[in-house]
Protein backbone atom coordinates (compact mmCIF):
# COMPACT_ATOMS: atom_id res chain seq x y z
CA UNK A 1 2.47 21.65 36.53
CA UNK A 2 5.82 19.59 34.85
CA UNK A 3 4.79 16.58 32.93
CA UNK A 4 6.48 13.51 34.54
CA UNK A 5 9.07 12.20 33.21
CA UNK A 6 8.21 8.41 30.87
CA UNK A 7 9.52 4.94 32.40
CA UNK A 8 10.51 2.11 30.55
CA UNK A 9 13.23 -0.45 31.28
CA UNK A 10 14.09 0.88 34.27
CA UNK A 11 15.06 4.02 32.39
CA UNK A 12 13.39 7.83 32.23
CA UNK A 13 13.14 9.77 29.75
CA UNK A 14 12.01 13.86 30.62
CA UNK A 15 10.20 16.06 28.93
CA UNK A 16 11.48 16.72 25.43
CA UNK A 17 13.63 14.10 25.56
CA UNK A 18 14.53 10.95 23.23
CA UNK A 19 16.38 7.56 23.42
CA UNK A 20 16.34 4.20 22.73
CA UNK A 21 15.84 1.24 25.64
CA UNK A 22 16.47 -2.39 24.91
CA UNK A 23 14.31 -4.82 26.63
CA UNK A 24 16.19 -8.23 26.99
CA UNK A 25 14.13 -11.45 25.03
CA UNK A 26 16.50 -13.88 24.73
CA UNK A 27 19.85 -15.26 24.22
CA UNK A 28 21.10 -17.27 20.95
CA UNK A 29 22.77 -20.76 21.03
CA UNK A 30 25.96 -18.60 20.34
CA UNK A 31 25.24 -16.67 23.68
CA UNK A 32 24.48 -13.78 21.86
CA UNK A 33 21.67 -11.22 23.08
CA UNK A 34 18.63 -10.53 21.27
CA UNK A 35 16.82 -7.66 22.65
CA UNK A 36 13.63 -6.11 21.45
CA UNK A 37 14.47 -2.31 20.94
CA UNK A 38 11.88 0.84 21.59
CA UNK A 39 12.63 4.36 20.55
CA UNK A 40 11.24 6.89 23.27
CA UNK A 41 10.30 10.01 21.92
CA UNK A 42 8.59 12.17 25.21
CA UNK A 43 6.98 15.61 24.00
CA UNK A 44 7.48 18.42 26.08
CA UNK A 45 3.64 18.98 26.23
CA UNK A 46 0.91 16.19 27.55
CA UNK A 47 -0.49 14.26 24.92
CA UNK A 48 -1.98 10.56 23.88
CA UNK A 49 0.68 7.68 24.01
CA UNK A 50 1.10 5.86 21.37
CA UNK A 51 3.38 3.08 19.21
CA UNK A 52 4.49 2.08 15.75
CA UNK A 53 5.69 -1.11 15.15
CA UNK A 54 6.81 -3.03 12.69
CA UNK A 55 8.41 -6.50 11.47
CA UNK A 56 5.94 -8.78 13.50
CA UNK A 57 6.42 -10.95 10.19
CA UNK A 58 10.48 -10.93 9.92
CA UNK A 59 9.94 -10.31 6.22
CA UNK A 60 7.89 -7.59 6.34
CA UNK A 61 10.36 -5.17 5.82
CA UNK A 62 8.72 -2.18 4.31
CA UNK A 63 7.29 -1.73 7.59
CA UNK A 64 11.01 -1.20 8.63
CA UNK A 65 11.27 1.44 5.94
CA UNK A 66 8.51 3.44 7.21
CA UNK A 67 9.20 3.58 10.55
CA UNK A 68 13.22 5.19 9.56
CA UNK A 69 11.74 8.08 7.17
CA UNK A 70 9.08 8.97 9.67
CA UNK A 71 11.94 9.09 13.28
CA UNK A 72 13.59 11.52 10.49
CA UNK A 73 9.91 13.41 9.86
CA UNK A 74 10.93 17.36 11.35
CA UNK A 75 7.22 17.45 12.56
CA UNK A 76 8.29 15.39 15.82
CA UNK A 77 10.24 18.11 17.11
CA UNK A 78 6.87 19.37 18.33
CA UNK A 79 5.19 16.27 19.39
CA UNK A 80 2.56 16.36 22.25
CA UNK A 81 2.35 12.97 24.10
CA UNK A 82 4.56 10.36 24.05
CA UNK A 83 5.18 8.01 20.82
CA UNK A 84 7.30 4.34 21.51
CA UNK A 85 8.38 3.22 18.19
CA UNK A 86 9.22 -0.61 17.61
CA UNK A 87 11.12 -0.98 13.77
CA UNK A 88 11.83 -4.81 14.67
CA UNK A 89 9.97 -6.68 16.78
CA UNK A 90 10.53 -10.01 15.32
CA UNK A 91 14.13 -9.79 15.11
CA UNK A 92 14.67 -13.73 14.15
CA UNK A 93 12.61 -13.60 11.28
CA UNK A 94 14.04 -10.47 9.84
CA UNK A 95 17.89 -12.03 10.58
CA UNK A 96 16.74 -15.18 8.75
CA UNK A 97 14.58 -13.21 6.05
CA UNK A 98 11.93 -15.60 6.89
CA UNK A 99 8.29 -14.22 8.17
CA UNK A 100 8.34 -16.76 11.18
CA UNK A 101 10.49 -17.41 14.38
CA UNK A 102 12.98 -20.06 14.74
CA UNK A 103 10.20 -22.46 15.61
CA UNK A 104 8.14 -22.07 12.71
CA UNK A 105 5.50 -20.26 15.00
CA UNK A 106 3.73 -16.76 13.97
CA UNK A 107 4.37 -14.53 16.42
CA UNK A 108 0.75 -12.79 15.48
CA UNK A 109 -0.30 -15.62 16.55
CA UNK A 110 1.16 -16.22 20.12
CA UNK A 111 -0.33 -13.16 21.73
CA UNK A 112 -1.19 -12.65 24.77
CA UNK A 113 1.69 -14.65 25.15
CA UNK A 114 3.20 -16.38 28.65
CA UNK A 115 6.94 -14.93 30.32
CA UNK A 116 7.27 -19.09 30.65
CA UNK A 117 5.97 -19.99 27.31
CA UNK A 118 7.54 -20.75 24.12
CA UNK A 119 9.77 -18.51 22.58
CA UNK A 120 6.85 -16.61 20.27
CA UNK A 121 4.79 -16.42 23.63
CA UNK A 122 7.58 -14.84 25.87
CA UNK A 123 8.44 -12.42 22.90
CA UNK A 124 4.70 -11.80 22.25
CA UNK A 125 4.40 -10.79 26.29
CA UNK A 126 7.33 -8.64 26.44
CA UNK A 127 5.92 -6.53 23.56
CA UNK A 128 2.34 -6.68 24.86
CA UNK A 129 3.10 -5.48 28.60
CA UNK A 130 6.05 -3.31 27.74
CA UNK A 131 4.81 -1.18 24.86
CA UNK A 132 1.45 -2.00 23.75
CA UNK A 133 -0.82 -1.93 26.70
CA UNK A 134 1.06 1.56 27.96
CA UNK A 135 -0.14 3.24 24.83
CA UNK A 136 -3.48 4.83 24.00
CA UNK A 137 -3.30 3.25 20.55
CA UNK A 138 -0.87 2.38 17.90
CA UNK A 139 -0.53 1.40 14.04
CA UNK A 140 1.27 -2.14 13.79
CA UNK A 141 2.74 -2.22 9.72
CA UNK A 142 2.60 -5.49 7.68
CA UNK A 143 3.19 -6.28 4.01
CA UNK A 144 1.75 -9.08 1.91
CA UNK A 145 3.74 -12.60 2.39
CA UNK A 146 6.95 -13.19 -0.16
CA UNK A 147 5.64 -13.40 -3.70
CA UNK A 148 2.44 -11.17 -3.30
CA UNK A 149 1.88 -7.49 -2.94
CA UNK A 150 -0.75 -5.79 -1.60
CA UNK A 151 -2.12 -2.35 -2.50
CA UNK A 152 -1.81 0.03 0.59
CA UNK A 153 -5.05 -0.51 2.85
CA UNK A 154 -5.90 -0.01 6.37
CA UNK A 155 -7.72 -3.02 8.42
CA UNK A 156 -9.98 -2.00 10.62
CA UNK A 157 -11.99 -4.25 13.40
CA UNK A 158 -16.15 -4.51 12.86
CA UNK A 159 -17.69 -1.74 15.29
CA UNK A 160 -14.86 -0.03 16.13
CA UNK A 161 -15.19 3.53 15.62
CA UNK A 162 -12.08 4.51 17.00
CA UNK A 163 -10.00 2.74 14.79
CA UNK A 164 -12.48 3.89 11.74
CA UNK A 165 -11.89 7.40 12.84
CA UNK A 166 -7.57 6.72 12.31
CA UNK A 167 -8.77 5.27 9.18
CA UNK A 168 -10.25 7.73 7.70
CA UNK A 169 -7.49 10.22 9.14
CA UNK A 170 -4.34 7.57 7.64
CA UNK A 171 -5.67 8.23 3.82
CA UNK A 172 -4.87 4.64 2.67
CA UNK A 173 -6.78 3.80 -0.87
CA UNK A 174 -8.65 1.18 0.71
CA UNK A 175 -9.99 0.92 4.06
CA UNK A 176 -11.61 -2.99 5.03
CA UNK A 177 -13.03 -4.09 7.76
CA UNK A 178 -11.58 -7.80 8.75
CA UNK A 179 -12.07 -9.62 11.74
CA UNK A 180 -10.32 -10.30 14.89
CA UNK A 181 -7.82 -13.39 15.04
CA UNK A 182 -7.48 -15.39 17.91
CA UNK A 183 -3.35 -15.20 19.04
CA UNK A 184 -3.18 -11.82 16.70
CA UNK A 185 -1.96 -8.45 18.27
CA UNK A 186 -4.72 -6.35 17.15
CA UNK A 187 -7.25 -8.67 18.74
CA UNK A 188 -5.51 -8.96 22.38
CA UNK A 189 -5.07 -5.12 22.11
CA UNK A 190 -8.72 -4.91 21.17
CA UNK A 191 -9.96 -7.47 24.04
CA UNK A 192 -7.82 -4.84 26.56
CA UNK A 193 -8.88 -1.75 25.16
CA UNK A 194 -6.14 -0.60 23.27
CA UNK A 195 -7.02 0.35 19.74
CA UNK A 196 -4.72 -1.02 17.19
CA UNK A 197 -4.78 0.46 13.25
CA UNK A 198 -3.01 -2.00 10.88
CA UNK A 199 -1.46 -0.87 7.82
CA UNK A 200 -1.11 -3.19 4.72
CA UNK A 201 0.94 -2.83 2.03
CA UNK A 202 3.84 -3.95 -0.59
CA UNK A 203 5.42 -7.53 -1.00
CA UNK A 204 7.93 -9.38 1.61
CA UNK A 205 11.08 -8.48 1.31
CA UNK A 206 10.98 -5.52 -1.01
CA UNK A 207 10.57 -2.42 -0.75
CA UNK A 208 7.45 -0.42 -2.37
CA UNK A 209 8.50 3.30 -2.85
CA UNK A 210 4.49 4.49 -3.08
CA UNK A 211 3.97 1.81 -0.57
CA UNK A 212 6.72 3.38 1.93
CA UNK A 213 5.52 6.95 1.18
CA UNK A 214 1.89 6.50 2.27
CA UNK A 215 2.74 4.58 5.08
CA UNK A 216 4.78 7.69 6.47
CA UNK A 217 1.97 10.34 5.64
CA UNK A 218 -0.62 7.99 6.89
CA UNK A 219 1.14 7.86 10.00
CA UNK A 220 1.58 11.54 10.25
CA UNK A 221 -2.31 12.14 9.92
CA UNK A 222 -3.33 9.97 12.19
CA UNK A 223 -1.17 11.86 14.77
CA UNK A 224 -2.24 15.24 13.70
CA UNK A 225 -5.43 13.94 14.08
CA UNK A 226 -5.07 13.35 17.76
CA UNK A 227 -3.20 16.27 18.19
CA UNK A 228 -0.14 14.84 18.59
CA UNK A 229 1.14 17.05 16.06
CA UNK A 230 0.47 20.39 14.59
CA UNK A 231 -0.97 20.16 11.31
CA UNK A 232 1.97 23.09 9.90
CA UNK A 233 3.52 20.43 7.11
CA UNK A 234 1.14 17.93 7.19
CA UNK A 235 -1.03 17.38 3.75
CA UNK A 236 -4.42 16.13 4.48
CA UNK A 237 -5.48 12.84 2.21
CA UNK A 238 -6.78 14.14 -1.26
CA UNK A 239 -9.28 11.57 -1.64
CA UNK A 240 -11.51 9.35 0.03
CA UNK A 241 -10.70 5.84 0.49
CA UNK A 242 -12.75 2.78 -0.64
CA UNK A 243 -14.71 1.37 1.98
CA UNK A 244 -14.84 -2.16 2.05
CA UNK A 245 -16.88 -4.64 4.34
CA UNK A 246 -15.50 -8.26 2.96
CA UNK A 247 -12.72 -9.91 0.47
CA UNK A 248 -12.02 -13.33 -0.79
CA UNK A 249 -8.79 -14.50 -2.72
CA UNK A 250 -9.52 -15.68 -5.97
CA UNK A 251 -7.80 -18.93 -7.35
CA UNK A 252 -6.12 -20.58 -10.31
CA UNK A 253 -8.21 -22.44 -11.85
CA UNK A 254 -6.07 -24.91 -13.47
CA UNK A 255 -2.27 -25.11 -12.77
CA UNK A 256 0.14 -23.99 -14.98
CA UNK A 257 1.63 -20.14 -16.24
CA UNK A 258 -0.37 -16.99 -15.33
CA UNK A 259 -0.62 -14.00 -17.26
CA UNK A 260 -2.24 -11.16 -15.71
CA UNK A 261 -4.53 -8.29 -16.82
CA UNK A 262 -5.31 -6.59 -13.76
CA UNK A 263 -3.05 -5.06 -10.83
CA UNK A 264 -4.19 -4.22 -7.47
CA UNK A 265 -5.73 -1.00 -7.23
CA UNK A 266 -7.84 -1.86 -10.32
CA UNK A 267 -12.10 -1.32 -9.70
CA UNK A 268 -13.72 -4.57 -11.68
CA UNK A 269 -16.53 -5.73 -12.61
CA UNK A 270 -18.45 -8.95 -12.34
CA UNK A 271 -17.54 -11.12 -15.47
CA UNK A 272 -14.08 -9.35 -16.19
CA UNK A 273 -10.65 -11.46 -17.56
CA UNK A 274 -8.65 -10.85 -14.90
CA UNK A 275 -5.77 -13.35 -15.80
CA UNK A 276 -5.19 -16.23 -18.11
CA UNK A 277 -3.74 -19.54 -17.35
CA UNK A 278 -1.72 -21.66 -19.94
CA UNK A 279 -0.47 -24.52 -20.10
CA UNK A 280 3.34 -25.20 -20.73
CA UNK A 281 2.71 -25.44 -24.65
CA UNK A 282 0.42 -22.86 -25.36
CA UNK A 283 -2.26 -25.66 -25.66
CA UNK A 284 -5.05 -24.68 -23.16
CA UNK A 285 -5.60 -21.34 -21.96
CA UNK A 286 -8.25 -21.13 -18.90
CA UNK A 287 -9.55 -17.43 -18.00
CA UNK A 288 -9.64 -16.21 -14.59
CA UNK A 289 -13.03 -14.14 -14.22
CA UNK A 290 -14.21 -11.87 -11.66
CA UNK A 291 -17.07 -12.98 -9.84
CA UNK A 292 -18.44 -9.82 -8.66
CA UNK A 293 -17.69 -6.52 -8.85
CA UNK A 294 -14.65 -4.85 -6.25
CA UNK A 295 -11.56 -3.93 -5.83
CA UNK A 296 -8.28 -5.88 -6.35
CA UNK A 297 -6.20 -5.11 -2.86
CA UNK A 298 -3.50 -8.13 -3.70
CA UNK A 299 -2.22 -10.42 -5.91
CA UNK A 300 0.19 -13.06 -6.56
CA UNK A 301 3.68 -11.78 -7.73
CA UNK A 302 4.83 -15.57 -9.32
CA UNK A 303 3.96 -16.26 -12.99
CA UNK A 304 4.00 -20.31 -12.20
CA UNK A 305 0.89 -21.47 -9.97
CA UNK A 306 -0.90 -24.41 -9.13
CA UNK A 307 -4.70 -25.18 -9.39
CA UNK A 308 -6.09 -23.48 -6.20
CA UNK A 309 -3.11 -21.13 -5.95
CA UNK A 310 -4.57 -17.31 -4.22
CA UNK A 311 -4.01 -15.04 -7.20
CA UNK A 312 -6.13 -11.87 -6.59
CA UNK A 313 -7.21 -10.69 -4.00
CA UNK A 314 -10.88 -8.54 -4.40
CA UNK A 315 -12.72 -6.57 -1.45
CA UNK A 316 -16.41 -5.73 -2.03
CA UNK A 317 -17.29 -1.85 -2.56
CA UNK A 318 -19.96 -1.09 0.00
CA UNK A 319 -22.66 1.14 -0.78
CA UNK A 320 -20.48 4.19 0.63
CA UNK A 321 -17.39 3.20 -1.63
CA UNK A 322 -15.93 6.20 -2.45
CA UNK A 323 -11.94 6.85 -3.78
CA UNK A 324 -9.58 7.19 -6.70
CA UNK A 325 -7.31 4.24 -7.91
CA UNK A 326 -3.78 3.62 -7.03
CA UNK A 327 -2.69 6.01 -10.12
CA UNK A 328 -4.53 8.90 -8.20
CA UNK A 329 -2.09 8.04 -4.62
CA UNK A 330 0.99 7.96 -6.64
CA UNK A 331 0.10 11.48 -8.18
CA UNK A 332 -0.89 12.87 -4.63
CA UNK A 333 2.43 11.20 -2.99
CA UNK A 334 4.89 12.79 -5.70
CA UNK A 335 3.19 16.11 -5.00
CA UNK A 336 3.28 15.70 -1.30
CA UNK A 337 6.07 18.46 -0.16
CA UNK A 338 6.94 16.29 3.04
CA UNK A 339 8.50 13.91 0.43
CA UNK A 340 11.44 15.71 -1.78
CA UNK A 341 13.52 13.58 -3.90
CA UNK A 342 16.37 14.17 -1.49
CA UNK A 343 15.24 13.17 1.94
CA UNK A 344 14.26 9.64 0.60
CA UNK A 345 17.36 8.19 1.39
């Protein structure tokens, strides 16, 4: 029996075949048109359904990145299923550089959203009803906010062994469990039974090369997992990822200019320097100490902070913590043969 053919936007797309559908949002003060825009990409052979999307936060633009090397990955040529990818689905923020909409609002905060709500809440419905809830599951990409990076990590919800399952398939150092946010994508999806794996990683806008790269091969996995995707090409993770049940941001504890010692990526332990604060002369130096053991996942990019300023950023090793550091993801990334020198481009 022929697989049917995949609707969207009034448009289908056959067997085997690809395109790109723009779903109408809005239109600027200038009258121009903002539409959000889905790449369809229907396999030939029956398979899961599932999206990538990316740029929820308009600065988040690493997410971006990710999603143009891996429409370029060969393996899709012999995708089962159906994949809908998203690269912008905040397209004000990304315009404006600026992680927000034009109203200040986060749009990963306006889900489920409303088609005669605010502008956050009619975007947020669009991309729920269009793409989201069509698809078996899907992998929304995020970055740290401007002036903080964050070591690549999966968040996962409590309970969910689905999403643990992608996890441990995506090969991210760190894998932590965080909870559901009220207005959030992940946590709508959840509450209507679509699955949602988010990927961490990088600063606002920059790019992260390692970052990037496991972002791509994570994404890869996950669909060879589900057989979406033979596994011909495909490099299974070479280590175990830390498992992680909590984190807490630690904070300056005096204002003033901040040296670090640590990066993200970095195991401590309870009682280590992790950073130094001084003031403007040199005259009172206040150390930033670890107050348990963990794993630094983030930290402040900015050299100047206040008192209270979020400077690291540790998750607590659970008893089945296993992994390698970020040194040991960069190695396995610059031996990965899916990424030569000259297809990063």
């Amino acid at each position: 029996m022929a697989r049917a053919p995949f609707e969207i936007a009034g448009e289908r797309f056959a067997p085997g075949k690809s395109g790109t559908v723009n779903l109408p949002v809005s239109i600027l003060p200038d009258h121009t048109p903002v539409h959000l825009s889905v790449q369809v990409h229907h396999g030939k052979r029956a398979g899961p359904t599932m999206f990538v999307s990316a740029a929820v936060h308009g600065d988040e633009v690493i997410g971006v990145e990710i999603v143009r090397r891996l429409l370029r990955a060969p393996q899709l040529a012999s995708l089962r299923g159906t994949l809908l990818v998203v690269p912008v689905v905040n397209s004000f923020g990304f315009l404006n550089r600026s992680r927000y909409l034009p109203d200040r609002r986060d749009l990963n905060r306006c889900f489920p959203g409303h088609p005669g709500g605010s502008l956050g809440s009619r975007l947020a419905h669009i991309f729920l009803q269009e793409v989201v809830l069509r698809c078996d599951f899907g992998i929304d990409l995020h970055s740290a906010a401007i002036h903080r990076t964050n070591l690549p990590q999966i968040r996962l919800s409590p309970g969910d062994d689905t999403t643990r399952a992608m996890a441990m398939a995506f090969g991210a150092p760190v894998v932590l469990t965080s909870p559901l946010r009220d207005g959030s994508l992940r946590g709508e999806a959840a509450a209507r039974g679509t699955p949602v794996l988010l990927y961490e990683a990088g600063e606002g806008l920059r790019f992260d090369e390692m970052a990037v790269r496991a972002g791509v091969a994570g994404i890869l996995r996950v669909m060879r997992s589900v057989d979406m995707l033979p596994a011909r090409g495909i490099a299974k993770a070479k280590e175990r990822p830390y498992i992680c049940k909590s984190s807490s941001w630690l904070r300056a504890p005096a204002g003033g200019l901040l040296r670090t010692f640590r990066a993200e990526g970095e195991t401590v332990e309870k009682g280590d320097v992790l950073a130094t604060v001084s003031d403007p002369f040199g005259e009172v130096e206040t150390d930033l100490l670890s107050p348990a053991p963990g794993i630094l996942i983030g930290r402040a990019i900015l050299p100047v902070v206040n008192e209270g300023d979020a400077v690291f950023h540790l998750a607590a090793l659970s008893p089945e913590a296993s992994g390698d550091t970020v040194g040991g993801l960069a190695a396995q990334l610059e031996s990965d043969p899916l990424f030569d020198e000259d297809e990063i481009i």
